[in-house]
Protein backbone atom coordinates (compact mmCIF):
# COMPACT_ATOMS: atom_id res chain seq x y z
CA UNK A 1 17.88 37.41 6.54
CA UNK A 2 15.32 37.20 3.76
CA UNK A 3 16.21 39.00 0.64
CA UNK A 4 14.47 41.72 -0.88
CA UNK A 5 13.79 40.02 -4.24
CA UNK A 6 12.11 36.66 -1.69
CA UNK A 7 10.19 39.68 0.10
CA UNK A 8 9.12 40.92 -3.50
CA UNK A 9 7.95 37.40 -4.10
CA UNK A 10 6.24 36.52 -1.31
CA UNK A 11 4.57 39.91 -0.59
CA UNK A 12 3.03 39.68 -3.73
CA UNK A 13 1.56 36.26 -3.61
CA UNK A 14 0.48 35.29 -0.69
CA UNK A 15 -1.11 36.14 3.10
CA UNK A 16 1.20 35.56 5.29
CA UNK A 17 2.80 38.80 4.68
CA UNK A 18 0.30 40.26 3.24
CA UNK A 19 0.38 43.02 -0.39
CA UNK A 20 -2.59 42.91 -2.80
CA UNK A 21 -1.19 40.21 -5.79
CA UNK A 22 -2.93 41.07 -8.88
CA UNK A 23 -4.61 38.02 -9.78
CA UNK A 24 -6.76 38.69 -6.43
CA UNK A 25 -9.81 39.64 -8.16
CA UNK A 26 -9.54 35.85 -9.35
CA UNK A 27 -9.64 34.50 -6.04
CA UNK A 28 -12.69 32.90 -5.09
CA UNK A 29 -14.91 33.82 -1.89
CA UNK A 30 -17.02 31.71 -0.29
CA UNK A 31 -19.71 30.79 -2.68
CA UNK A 32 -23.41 29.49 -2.76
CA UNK A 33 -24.05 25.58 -3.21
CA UNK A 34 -22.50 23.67 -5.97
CA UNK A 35 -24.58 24.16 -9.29
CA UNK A 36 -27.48 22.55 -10.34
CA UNK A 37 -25.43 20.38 -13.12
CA UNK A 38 -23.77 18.75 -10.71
CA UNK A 39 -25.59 14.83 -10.05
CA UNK A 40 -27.49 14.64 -7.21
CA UNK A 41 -26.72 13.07 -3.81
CA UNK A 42 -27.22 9.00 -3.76
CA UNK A 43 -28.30 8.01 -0.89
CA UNK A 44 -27.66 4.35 -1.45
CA UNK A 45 -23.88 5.78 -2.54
CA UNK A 46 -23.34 7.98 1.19
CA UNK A 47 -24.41 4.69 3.56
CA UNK A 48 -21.39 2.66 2.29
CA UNK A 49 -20.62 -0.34 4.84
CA UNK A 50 -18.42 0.19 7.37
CA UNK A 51 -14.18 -0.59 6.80
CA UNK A 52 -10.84 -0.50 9.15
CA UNK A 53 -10.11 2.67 10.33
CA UNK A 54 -7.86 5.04 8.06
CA UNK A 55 -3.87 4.46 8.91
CA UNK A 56 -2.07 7.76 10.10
CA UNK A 57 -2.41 10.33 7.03
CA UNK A 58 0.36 9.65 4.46
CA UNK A 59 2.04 6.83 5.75
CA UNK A 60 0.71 4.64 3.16
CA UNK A 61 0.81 5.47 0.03
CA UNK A 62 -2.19 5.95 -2.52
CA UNK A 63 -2.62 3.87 -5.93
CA UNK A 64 -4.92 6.61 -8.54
CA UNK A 65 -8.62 5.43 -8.22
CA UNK A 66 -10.38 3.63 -11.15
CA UNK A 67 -13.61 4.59 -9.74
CA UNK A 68 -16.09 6.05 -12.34
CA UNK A 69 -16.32 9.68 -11.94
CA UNK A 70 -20.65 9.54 -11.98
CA UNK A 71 -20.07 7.41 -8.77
CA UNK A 72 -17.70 10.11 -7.14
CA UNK A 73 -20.37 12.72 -8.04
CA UNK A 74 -23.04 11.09 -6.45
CA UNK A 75 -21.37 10.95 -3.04
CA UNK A 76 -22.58 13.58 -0.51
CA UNK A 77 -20.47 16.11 -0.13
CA UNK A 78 -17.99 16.83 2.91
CA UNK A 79 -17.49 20.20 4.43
CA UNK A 80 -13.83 21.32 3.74
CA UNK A 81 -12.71 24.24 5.37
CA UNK A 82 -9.91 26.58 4.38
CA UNK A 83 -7.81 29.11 6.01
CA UNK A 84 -4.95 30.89 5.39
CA UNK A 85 -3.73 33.13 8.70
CA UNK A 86 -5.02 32.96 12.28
CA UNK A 87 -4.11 36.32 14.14
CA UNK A 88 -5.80 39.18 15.47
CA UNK A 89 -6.03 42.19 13.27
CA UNK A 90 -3.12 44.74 12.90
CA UNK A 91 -3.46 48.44 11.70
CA UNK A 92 -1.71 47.55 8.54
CA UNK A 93 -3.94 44.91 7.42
CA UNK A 94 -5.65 46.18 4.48
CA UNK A 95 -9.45 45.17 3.75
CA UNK A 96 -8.04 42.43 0.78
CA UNK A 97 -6.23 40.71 3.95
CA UNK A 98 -8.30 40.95 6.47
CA UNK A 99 -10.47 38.74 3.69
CA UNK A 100 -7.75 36.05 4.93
CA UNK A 101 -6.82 36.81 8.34
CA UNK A 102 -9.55 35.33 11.37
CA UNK A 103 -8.53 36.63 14.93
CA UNK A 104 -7.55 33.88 17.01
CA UNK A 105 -10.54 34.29 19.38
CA UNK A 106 -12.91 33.82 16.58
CA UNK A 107 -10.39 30.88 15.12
CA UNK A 108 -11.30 29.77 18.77
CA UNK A 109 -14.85 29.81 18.70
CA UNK A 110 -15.50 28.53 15.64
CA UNK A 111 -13.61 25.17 16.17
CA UNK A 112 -15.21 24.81 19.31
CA UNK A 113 -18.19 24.87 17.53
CA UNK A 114 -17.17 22.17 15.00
CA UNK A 115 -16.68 20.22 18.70
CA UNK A 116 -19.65 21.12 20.23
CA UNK A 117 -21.94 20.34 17.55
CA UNK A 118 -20.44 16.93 17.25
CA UNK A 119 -17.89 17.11 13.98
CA UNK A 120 -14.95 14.78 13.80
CA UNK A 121 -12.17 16.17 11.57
CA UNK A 122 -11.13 13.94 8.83
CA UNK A 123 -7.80 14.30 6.37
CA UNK A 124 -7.77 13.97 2.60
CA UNK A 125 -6.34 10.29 3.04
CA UNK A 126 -9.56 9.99 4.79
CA UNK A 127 -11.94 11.59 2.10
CA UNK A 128 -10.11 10.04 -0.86
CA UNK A 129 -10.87 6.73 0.28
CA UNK A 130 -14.91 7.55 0.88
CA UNK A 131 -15.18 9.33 -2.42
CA UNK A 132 -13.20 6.55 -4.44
CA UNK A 133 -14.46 3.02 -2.55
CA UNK A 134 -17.21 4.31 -0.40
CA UNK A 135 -15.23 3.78 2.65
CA UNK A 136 -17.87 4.68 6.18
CA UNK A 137 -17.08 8.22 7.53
CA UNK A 138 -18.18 9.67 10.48
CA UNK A 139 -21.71 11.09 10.78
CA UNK A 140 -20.72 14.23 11.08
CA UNK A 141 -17.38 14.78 9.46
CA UNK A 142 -15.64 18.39 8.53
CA UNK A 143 -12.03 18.95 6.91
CA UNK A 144 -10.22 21.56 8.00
CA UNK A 145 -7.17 22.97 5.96
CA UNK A 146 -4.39 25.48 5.78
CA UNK A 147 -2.64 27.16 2.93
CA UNK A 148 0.43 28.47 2.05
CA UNK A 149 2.33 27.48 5.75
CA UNK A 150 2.33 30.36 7.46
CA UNK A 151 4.12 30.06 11.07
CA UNK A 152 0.90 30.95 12.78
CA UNK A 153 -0.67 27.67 11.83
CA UNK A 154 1.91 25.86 13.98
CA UNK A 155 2.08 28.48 16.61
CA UNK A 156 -1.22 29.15 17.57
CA UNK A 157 -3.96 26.83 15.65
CA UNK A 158 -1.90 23.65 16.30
CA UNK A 159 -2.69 24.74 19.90
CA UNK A 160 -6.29 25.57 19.16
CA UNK A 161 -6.97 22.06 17.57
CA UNK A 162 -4.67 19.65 19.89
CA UNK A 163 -7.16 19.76 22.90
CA UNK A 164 -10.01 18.92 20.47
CA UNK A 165 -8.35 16.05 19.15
CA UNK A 166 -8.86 17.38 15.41
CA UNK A 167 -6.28 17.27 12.60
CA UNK A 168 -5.90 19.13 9.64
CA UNK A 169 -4.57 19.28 6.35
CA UNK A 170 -1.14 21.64 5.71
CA UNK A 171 -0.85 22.60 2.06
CA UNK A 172 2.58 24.05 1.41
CA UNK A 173 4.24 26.66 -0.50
CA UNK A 174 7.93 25.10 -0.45
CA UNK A 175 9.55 28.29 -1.60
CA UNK A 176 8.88 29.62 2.47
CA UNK A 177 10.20 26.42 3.93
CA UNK A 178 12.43 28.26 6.46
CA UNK A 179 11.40 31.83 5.44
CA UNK A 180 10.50 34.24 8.20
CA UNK A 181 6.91 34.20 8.69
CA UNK A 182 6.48 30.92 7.70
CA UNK A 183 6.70 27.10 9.30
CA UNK A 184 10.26 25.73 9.58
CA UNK A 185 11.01 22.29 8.15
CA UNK A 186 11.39 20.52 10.94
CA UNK A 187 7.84 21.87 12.65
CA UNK A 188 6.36 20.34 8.95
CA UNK A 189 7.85 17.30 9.95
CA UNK A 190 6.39 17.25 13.92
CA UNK A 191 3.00 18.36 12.62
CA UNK A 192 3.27 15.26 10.08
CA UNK A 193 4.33 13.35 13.36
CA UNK A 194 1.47 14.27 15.32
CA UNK A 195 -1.37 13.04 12.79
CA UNK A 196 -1.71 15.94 10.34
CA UNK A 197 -1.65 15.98 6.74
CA UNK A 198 0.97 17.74 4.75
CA UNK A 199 -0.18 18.52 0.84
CA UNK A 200 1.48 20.53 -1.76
CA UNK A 201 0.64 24.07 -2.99
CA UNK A 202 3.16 24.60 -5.61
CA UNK A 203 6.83 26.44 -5.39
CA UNK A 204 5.72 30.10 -5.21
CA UNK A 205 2.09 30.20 -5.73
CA UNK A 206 1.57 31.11 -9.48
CA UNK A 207 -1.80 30.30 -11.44
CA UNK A 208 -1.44 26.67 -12.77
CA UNK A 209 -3.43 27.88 -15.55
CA UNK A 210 -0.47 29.43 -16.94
CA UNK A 211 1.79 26.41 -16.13
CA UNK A 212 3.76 25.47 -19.87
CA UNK A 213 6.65 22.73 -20.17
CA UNK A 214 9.28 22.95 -17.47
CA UNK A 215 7.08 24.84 -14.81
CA UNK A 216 5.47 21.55 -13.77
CA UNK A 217 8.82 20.29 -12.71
CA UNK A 218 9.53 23.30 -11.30
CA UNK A 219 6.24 24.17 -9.37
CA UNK A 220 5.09 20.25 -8.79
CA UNK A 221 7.86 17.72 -9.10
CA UNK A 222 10.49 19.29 -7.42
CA UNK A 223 9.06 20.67 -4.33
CA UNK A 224 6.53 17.30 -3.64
CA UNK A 225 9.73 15.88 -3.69
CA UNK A 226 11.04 18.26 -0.71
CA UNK A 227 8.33 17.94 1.31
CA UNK A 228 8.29 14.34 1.21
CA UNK A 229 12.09 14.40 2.46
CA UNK A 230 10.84 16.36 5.22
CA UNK A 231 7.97 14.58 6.26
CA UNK A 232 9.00 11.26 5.46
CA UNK A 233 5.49 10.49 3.78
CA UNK A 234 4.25 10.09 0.71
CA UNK A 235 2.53 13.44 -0.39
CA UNK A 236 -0.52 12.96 -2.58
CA UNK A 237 -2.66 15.80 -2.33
CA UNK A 238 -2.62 19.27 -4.05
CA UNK A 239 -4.12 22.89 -3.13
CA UNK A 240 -4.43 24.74 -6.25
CA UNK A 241 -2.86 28.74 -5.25
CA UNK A 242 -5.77 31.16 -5.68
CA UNK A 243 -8.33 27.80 -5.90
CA UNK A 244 -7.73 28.93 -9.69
CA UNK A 245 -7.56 25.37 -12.22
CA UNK A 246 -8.26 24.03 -15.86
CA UNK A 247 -8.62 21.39 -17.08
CA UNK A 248 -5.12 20.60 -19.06
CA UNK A 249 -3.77 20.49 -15.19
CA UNK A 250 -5.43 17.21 -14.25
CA UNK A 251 -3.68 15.14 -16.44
CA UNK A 252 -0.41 17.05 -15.43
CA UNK A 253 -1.34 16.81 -11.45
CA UNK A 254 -2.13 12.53 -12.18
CA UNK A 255 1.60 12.29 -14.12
CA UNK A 256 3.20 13.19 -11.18
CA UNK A 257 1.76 10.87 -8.53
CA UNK A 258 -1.35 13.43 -7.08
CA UNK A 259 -4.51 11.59 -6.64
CA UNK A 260 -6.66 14.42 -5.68
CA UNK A 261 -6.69 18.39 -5.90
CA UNK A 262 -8.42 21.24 -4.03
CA UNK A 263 -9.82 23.77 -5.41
CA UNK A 264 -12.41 26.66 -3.30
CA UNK A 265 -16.20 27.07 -4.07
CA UNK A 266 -16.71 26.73 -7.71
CA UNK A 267 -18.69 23.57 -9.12
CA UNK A 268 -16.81 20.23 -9.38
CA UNK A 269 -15.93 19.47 -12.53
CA UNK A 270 -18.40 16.36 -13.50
CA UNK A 271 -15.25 14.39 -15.28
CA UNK A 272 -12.82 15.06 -12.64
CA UNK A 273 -14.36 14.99 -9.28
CA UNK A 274 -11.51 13.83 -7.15
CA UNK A 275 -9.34 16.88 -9.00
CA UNK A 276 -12.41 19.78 -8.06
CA UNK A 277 -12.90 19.21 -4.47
CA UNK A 278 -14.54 21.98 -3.23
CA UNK A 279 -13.71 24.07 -0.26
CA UNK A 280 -14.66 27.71 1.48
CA UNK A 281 -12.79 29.87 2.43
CA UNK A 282 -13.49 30.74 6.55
CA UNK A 283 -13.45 34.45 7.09
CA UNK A 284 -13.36 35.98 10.49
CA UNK A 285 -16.09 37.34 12.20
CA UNK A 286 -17.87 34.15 12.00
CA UNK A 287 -19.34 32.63 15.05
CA UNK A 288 -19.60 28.99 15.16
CA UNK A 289 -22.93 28.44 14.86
CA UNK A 290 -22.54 30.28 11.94
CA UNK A 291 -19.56 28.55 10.76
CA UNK A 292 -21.92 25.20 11.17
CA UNK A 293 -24.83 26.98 8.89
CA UNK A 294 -22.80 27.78 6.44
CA UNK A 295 -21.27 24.20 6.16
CA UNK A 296 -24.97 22.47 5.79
CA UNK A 297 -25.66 25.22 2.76
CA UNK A 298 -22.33 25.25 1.01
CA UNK A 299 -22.36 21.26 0.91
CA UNK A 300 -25.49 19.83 0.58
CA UNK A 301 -24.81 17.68 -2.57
C-alpha cells in the first residue's frame, strides 16, 4: 500500500496522479521554432551516406561523442515527441492536467497519422548516432517519448504503437518503480525486450537546477544504476523533469556516463547540442494532421 508521505511526493510532482507542483509555471508548453541564433540547417550535413542499421536500443553501449558541437547544430532537426499520460478525461482532472493527459482515441489518431503520412519512429540510440557521425535516417523520421512511467504507457500506448511497428523512448522516474499508478519493473524490462528505449528521469523529479553535491548521486547515479539492473542495458539517455536545465548540469550528466539529454521546446544550447535536444510536448485534442503540422513548424532547423 503506498504511503501517505510517497502519495505526498508523487502527487506533487508529477502526472500520473495528478496535483498542481509549484514549479508548474516553469514547465514549458509547446513552443514556436528554435531561435534565430541557432546555425542554420546544412544541407550537405542532413544527406550523410548511408551505414548498418542501428542494433536494438541499448544493447550496445555508447562512447561520449568528440564531434564538434557547430557540426551537431547544423544537422536538421528531428521531431521528438513527448507525452506524459494517455487516458480519457476524468471529472477530477483539473485544467493544469488535462495540459498532460491526451484521451486514448486522440493518442489513437494521432499515431496513426505519424503512420499514414509515412514516419518511421526512431530511438535516441538512433538520433545520437545521426547527430554525432551523420549516420542516414529515415526520410521521414519522428521520436516519440514518455515521461515519468506511468502504467498507462504500458497498458494502453504499448498497444497503440505495437501494430504500427513504432518504438518509443521510456524516461523513468525510479522512485515509482512498483508504485501504484506506475509501470512495474519487470514490464520496464519486457518493454526494453520488445525494442523500446528505457532513459532516466531522475529519482523523484526535482529541478536539476537546484541539484548541489550528493543529489547527483542521489537523483542520477543511483537510480541509472537500477534501471540498468532491470533492463539489462546500458542506459545513456536523460529527460530533464519539468524540461527545466543549466548549464553546470552538463558536465554533471557527462561524469556519470549520459551522452545526451532532453529537454522540451526552448532553443538548443549552441555549446551543448547533444545535452538540449528539443522536444514538444503533445496535448490532446490534436488531430493527426495536426500533430504532422506542428512537427514541420516546431523543427525546421
Amino acid at each position: 500500500m503506498r504511503t501517505a508521505a510517497f502519495g505526498l511526493l508523487i502527487g506533487s510532482l508529477v502526472s500520473c496522479e495528478w496535483k498542481e507542483p509549484a514549479a508548474q509555471a516553469s514547465v514549458l508548453k509547446p513552443g514556436p521554432a528554435p531561435a534565430k541564433t541557432e546555425a542554420s540547417a546544412n544541407t550537405a550535413a542532413n544527406h550523410a551516406s548511408p551505414a548498418e542499421a542501428a542494433p536494438p536500443a541499448g544493447t550496445v553501449k555508447i562512447e561520449p561523442a568528440s564531434t564538434p558541437a557547430a557540426e551537431i547544430m547544423a544537422r536538421k532537426q528531428v521531431p521528438i515527441l513527448c507525452y506524459h499520460q494517455v487516458r480519457d478525461y476524468r471529472p477530477t482532472d483539473s485544467k493544469s492536467a488535462r495540459d498532460y493527459i491526451v484521451p486514448t482515441a486522440d493518442f489513437k489518431a494521432q499515431m496513426k497519422g505519424l503512420a499514414d503520412s509515412g514516419y518511421t519512429t526512431i530511438l535516441p540510440e538512433q538520433l545520437y548516432q545521426y547527430l554525432s557521425s551523420g549516420t542516414q535516417l529515415p526520410e521521414k523520421s519522428v521520436m516519440i517519448t514518455f515521461d515519468d512511467g506511468c502504467d498507462e504507457q504500458f497498458d494502453i500506448t504499448r498497444d497503440i504503437l505495437k501494430p504500427l511497428d513504432f518504438k518509443a523512448a521510456f524516461f523513468i522516474m525510479t522512485v515509482s518503480v512498483n508504485r501504484p499508478n506506475f509501470m512495474r519493473a519487470e514490464q520496464l524490462k519486457q518493454l526494453s525486450d520488445e525494442g523500446h528505449s528505457i532513459g532516466l528521469h531522475t529519482w523523484d523529479h526535482h529541478n536539476v537546477k537546484q541539484y548541489q553535491g550528493d543529489d547527483w548521486v542521489k537523483q542520477i547515479e543511483k537510480p541509472k544504476a537500477q534501471l540498468e539492473k532491470i533492463t539489462g542495458r546500458p542506459v545513456q539517455f536523460f529527460a530533464y523533469p519539468f524540461g527545466l536545465w543549466n548549464q553546470a548540469a552538463i558536465p554533471e550528466l557527462k561524469s556519470r556516463g549520459m551522452v545526451a539529454a532532453f529537454q522540451l521546446s526552448t532553443p538548443r544550447l549552441a555549446e551543448s547540442p547533444l545535452y538540449t535536444i528539443r522536444r514538444i510536448i503533445v496535448p490532446g485534442g490534436w488531430t493527426g494532421a495536426q500533430l504532422v503540422n506542428r512537427m514541420k513548424s516546431g523543427f525546421k532547423g
